[in-house]
PDB file of N, CA and C in Angstrom:
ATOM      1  N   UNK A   1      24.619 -19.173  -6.229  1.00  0.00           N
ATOM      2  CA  UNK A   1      24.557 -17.803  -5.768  1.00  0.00           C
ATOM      3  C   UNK A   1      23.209 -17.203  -6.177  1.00  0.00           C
ATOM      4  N   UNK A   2      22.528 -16.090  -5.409  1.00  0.00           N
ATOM      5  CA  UNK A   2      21.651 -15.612  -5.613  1.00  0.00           C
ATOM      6  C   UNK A   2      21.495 -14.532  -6.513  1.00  0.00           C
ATOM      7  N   UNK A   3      20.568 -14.519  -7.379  1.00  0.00           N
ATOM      8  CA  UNK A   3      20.690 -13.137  -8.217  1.00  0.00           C
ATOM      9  C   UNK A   3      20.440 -11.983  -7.734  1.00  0.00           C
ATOM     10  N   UNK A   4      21.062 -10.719  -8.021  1.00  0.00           N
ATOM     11  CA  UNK A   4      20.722  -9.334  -7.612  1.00  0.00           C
ATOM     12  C   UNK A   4      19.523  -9.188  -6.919  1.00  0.00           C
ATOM     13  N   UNK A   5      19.132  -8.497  -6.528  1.00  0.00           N
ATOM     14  CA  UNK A   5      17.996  -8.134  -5.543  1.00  0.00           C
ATOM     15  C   UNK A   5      17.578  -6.782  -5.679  1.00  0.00           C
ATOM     16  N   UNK A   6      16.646  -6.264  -6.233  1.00  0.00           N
ATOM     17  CA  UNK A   6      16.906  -4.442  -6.203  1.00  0.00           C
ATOM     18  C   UNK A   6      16.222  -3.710  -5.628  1.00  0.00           C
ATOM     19  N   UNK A   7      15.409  -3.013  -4.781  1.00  0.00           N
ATOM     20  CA  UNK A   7      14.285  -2.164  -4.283  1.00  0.00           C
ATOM     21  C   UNK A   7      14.697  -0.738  -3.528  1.00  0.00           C
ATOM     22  N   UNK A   8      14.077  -0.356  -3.351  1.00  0.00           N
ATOM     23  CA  UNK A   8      14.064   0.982  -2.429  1.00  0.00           C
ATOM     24  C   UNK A   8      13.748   0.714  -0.974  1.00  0.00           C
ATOM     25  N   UNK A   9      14.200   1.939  -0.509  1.00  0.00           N
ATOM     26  CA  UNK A   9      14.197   1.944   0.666  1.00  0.00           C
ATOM     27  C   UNK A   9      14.134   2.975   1.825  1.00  0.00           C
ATOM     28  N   UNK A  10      14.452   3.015   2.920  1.00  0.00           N
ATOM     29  CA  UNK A  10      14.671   4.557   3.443  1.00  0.00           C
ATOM     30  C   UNK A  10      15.640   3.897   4.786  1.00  0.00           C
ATOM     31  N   UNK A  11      16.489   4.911   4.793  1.00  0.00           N
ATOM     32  CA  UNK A  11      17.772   5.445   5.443  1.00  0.00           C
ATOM     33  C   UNK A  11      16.973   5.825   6.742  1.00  0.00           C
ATOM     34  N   UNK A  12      16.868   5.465   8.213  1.00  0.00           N
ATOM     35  CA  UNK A  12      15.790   5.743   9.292  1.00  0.00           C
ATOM     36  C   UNK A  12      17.010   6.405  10.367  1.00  0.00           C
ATOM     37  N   UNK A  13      18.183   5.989   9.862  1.00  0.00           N
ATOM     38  CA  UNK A  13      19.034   6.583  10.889  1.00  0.00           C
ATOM     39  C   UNK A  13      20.522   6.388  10.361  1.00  0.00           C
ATOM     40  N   UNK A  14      21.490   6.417  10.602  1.00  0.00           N
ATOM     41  CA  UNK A  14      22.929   6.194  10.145  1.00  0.00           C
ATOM     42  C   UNK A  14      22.548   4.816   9.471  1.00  0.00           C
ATOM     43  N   UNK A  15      22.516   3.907  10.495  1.00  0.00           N
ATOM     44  CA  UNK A  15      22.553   2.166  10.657  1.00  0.00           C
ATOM     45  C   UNK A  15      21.909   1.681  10.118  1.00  0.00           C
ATOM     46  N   UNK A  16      20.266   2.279   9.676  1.00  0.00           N
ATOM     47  CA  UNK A  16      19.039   1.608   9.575  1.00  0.00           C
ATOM     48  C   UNK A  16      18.552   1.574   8.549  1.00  0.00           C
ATOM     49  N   UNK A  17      18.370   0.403   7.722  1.00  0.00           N
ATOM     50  CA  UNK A  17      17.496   0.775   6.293  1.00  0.00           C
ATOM     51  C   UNK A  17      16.453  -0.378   6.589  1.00  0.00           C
ATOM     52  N   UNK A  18      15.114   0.722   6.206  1.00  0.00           N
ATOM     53  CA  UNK A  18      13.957   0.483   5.890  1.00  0.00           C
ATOM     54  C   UNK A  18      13.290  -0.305   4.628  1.00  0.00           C
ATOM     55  N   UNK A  19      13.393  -1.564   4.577  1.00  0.00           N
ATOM     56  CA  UNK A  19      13.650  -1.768   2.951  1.00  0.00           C
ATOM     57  C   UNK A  19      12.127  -1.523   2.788  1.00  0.00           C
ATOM     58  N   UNK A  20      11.419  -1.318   0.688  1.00  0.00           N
ATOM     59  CA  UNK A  20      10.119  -1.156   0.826  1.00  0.00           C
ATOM     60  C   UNK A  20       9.619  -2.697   0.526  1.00  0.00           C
ATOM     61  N   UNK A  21      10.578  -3.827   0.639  1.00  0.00           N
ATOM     62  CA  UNK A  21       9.739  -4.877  -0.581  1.00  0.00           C
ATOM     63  C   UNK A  21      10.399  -5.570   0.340  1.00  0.00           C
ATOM     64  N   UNK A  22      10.123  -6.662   0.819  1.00  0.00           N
ATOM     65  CA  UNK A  22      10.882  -7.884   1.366  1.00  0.00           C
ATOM     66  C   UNK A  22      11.893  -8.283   0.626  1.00  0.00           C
ATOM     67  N   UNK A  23      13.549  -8.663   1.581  1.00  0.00           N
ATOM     68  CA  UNK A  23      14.487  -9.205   0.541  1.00  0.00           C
ATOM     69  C   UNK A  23      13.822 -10.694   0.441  1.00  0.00           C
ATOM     70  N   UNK A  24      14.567 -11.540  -0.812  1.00  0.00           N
ATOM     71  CA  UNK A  24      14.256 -12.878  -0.768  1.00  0.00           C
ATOM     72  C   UNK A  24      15.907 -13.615  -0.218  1.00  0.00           C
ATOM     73  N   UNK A  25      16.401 -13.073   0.320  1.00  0.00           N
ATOM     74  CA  UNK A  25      17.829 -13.492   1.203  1.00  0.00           C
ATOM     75  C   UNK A  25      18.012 -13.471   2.595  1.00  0.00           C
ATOM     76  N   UNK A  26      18.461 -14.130   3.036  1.00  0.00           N
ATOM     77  CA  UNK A  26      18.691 -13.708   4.469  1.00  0.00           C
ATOM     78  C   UNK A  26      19.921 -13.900   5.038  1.00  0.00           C
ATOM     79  N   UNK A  27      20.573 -13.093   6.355  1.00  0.00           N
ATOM     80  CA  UNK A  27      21.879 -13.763   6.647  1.00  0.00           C
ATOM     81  C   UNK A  27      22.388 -11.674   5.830  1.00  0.00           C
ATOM     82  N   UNK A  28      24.207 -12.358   5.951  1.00  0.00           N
ATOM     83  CA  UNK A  28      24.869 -11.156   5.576  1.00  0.00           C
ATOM     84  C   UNK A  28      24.857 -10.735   3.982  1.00  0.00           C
ATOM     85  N   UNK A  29      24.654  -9.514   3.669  1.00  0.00           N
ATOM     86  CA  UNK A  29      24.378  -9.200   2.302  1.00  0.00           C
ATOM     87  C   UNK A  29      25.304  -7.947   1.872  1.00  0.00           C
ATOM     88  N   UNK A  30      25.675  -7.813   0.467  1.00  0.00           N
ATOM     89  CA  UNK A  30      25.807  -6.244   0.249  1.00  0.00           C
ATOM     90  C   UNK A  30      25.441  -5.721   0.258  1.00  0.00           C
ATOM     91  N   UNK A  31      25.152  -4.094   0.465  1.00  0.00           N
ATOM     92  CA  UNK A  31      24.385  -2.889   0.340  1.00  0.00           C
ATOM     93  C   UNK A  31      25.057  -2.049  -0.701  1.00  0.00           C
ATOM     94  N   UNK A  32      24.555  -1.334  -1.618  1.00  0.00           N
ATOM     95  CA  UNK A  32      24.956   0.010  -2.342  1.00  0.00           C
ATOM     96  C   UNK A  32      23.897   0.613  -2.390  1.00  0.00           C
ATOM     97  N   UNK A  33      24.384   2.138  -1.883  1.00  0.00           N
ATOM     98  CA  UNK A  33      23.360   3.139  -1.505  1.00  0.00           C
ATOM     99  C   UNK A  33      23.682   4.046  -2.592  1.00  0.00           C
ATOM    100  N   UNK A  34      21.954   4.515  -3.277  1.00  0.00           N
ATOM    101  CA  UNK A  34      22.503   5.290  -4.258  1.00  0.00           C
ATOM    102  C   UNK A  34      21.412   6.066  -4.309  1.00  0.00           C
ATOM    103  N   UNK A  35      21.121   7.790  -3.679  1.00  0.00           N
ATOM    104  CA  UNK A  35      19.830   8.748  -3.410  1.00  0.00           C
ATOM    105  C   UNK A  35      18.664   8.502  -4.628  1.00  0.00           C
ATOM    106  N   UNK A  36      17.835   8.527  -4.317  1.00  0.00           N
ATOM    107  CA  UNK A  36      16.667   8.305  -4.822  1.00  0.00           C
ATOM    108  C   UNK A  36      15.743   9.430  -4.878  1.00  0.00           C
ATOM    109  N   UNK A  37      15.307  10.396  -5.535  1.00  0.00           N
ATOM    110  CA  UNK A  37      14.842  11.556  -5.805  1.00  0.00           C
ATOM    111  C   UNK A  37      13.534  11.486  -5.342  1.00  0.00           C
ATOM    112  N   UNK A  38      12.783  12.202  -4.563  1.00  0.00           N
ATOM    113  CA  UNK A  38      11.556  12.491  -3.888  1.00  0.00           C
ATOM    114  C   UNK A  38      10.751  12.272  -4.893  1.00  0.00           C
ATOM    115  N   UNK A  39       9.486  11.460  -5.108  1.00  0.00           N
ATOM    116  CA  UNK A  39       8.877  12.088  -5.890  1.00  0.00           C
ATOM    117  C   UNK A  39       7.546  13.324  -5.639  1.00  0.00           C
ATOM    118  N   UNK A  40       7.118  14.120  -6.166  1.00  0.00           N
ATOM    119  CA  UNK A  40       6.250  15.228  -6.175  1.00  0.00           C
ATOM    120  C   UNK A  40       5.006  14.735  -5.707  1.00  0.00           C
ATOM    121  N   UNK A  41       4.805  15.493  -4.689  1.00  0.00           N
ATOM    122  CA  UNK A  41       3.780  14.727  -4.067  1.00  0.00           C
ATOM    123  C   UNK A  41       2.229  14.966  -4.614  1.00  0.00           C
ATOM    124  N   UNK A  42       1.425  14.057  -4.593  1.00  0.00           N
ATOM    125  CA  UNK A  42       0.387  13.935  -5.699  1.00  0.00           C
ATOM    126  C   UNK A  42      -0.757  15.218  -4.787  1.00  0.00           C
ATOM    127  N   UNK A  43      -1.390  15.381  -5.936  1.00  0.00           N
ATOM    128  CA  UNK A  43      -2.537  16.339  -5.314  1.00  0.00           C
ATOM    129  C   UNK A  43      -3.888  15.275  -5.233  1.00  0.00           C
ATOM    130  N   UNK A  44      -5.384  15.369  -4.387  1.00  0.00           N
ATOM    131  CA  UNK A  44      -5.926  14.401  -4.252  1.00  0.00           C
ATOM    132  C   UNK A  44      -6.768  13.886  -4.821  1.00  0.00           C
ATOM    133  N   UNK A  45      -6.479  14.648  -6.315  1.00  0.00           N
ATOM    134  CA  UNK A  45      -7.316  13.599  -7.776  1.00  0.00           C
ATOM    135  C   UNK A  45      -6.581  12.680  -8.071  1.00  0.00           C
ATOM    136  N   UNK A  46      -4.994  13.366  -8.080  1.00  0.00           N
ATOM    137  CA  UNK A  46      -3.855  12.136  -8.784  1.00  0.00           C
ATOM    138  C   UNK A  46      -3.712  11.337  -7.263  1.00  0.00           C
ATOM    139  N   UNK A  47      -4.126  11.075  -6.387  1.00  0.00           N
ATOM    140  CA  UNK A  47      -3.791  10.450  -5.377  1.00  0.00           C
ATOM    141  C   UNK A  47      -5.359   9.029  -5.151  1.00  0.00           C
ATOM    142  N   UNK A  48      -6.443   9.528  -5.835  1.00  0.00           N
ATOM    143  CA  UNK A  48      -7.325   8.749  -5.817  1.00  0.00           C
ATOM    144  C   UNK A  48      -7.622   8.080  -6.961  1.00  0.00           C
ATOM    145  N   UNK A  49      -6.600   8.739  -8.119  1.00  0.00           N
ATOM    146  CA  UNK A  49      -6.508   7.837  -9.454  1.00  0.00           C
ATOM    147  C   UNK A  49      -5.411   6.975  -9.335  1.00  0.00           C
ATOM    148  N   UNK A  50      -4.295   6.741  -8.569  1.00  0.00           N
ATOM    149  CA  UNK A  50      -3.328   6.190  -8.028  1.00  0.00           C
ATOM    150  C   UNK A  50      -3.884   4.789  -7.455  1.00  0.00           C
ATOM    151  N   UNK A  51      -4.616   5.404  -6.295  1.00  0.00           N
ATOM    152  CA  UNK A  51      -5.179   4.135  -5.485  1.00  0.00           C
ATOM    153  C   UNK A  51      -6.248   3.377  -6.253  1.00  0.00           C
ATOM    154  N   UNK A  52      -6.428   3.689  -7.353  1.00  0.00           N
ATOM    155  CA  UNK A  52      -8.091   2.830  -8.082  1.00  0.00           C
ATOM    156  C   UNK A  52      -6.902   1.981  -9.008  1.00  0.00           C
ATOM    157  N   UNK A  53      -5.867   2.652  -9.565  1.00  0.00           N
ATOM    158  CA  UNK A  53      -5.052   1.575 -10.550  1.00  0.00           C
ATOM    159  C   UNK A  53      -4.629   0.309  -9.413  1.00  0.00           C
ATOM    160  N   UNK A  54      -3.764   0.815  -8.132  1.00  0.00           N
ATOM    161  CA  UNK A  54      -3.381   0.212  -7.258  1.00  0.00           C
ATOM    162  C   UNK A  54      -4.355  -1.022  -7.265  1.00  0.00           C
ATOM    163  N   UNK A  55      -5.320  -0.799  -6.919  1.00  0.00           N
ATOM    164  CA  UNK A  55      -6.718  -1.880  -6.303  1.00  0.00           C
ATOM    165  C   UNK A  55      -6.940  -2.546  -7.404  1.00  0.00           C
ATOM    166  N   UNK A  56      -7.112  -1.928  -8.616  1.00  0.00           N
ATOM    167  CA  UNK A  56      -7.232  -2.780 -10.111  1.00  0.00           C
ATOM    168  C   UNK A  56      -6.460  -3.822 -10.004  1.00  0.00           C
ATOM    169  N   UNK A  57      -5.161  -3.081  -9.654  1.00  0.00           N
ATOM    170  CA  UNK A  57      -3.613  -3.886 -10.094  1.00  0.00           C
ATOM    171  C   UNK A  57      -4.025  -5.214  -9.037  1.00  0.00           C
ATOM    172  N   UNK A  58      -4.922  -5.459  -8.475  1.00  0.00           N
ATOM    173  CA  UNK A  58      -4.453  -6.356  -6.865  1.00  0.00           C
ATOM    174  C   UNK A  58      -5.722  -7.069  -7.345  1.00  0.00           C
ATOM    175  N   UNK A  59      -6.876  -6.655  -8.317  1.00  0.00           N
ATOM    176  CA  UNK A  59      -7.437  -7.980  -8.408  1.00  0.00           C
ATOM    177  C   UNK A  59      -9.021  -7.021  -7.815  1.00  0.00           C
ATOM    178  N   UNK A  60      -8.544  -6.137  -6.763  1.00  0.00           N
ATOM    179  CA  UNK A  60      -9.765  -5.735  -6.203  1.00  0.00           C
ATOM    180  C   UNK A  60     -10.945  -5.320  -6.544  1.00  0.00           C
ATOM    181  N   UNK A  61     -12.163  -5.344  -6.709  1.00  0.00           N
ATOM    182  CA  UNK A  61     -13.294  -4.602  -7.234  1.00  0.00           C
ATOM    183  C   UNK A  61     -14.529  -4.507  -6.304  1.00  0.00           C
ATOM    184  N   UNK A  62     -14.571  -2.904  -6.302  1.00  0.00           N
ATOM    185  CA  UNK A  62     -15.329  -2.290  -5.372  1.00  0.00           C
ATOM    186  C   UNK A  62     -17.023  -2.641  -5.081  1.00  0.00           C
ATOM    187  N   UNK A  63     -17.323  -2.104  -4.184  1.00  0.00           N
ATOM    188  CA  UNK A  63     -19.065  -2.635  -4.084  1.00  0.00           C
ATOM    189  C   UNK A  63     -19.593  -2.012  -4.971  1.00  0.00           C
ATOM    190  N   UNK A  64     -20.774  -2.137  -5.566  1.00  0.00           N
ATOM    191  CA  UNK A  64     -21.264  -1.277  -6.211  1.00  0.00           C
ATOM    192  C   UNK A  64     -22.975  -0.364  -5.406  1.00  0.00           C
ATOM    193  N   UNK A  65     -23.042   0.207  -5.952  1.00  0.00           N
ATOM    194  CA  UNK A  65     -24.319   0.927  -5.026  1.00  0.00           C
ATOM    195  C   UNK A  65     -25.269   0.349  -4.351  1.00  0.00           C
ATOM    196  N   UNK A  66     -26.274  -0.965  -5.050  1.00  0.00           N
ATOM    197  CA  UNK A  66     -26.828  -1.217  -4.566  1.00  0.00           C
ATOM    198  C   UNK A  66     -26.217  -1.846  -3.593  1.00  0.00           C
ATOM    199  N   UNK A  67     -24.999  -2.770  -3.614  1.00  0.00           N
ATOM    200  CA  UNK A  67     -24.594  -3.569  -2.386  1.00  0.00           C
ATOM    201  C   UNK A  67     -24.021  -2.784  -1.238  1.00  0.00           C
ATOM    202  N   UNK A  68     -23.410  -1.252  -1.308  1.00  0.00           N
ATOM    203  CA  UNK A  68     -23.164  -0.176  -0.580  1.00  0.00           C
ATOM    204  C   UNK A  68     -24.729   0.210   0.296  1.00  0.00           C
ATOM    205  N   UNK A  69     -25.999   0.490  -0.393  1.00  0.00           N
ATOM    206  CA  UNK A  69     -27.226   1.023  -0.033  1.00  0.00           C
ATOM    207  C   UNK A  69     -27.499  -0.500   0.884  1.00  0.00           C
ATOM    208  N   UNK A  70     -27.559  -1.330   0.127  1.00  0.00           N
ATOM    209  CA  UNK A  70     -27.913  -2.688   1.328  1.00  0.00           C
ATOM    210  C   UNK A  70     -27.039  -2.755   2.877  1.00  0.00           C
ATOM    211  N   UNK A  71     -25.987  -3.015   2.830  1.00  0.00           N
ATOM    212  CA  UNK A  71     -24.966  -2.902   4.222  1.00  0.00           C
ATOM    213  C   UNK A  71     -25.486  -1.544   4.983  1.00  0.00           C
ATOM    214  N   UNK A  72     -25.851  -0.416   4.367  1.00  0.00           N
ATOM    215  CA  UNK A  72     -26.232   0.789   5.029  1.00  0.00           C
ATOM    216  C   UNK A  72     -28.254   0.339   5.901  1.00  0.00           C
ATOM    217  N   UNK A  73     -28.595  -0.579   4.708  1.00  0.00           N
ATOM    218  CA  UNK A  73     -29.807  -0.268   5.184  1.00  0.00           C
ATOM    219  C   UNK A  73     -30.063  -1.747   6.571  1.00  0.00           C
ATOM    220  N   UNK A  74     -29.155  -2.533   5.923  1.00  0.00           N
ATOM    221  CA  UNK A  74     -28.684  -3.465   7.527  1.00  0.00           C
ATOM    222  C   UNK A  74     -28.478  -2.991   8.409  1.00  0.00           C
ATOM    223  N   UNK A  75     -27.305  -1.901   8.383  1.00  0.00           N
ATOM    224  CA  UNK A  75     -26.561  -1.509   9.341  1.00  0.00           C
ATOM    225  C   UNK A  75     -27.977  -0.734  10.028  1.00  0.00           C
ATOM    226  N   UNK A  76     -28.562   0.111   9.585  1.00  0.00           N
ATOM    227  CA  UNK A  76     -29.918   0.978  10.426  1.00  0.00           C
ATOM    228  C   UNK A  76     -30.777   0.185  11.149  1.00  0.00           C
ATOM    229  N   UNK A  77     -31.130  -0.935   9.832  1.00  0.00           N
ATOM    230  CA  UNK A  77     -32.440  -1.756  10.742  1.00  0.00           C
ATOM    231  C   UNK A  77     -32.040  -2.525  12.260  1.00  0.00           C
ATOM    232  N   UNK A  78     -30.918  -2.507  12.330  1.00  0.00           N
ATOM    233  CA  UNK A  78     -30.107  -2.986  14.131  1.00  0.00           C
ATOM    234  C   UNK A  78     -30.036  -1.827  14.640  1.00  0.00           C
ATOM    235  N   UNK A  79     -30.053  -0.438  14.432  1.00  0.00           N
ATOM    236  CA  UNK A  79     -30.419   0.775  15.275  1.00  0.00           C
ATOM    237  C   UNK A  79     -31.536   0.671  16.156  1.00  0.00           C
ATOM    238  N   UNK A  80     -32.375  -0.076  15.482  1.00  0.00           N
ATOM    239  CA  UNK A  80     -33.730   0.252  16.777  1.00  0.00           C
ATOM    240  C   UNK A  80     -34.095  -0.902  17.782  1.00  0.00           C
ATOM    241  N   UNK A  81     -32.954  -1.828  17.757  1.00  0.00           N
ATOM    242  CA  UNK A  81     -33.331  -3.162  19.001  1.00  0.00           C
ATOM    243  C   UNK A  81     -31.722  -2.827  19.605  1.00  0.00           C
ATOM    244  N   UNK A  82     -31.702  -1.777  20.371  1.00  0.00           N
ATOM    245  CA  UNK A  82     -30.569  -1.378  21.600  1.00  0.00           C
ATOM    246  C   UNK A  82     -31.380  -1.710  22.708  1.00  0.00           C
ATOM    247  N   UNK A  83     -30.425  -2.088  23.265  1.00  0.00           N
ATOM    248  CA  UNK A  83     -31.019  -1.851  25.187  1.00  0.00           C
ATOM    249  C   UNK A  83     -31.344  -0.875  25.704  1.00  0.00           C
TER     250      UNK A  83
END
């Protein structure tokens, strides 16, 4: 037998749940529905300190200036050979 499974989700209609995480089961399952409290929605310092842990959390690390100023100064020098 498979062990518990737990995540969130959203309710899209009577019938319909939206799960947020992929189950690892498939086929017929139980459900217990139990409300889940909104959370407060972030203002857009706590929403861009959110997404930098997020990206941390994933391994990601951003360009840094000079490699930002290079792609910009590529991107121009093909501005002036248009048709």
């Amino acid at each position: 037998m498979t062990p518990p499974f737990t995540t969130t989700g959203t309710l899209t209609d009577a019938t319909t749940l939206t799960l947020d995480s992929p189950a690892p089961v498939g086929g017929r399952v139980r459900v217990t529905l139990e409300a889940v409290a909104e959370p407060d929605p972030l203002n857009l310092l706590e929403f861009f300190e959110q997404l930098e842990r997020d990206q941390a959390a994933r391994g990601h690390v951003p360009l840094t200036r000079e490699e930002i100023d290079a792609h910009m100064r590529e991107e121009r020098a093909g501005w002036d050979h248009r048709p």
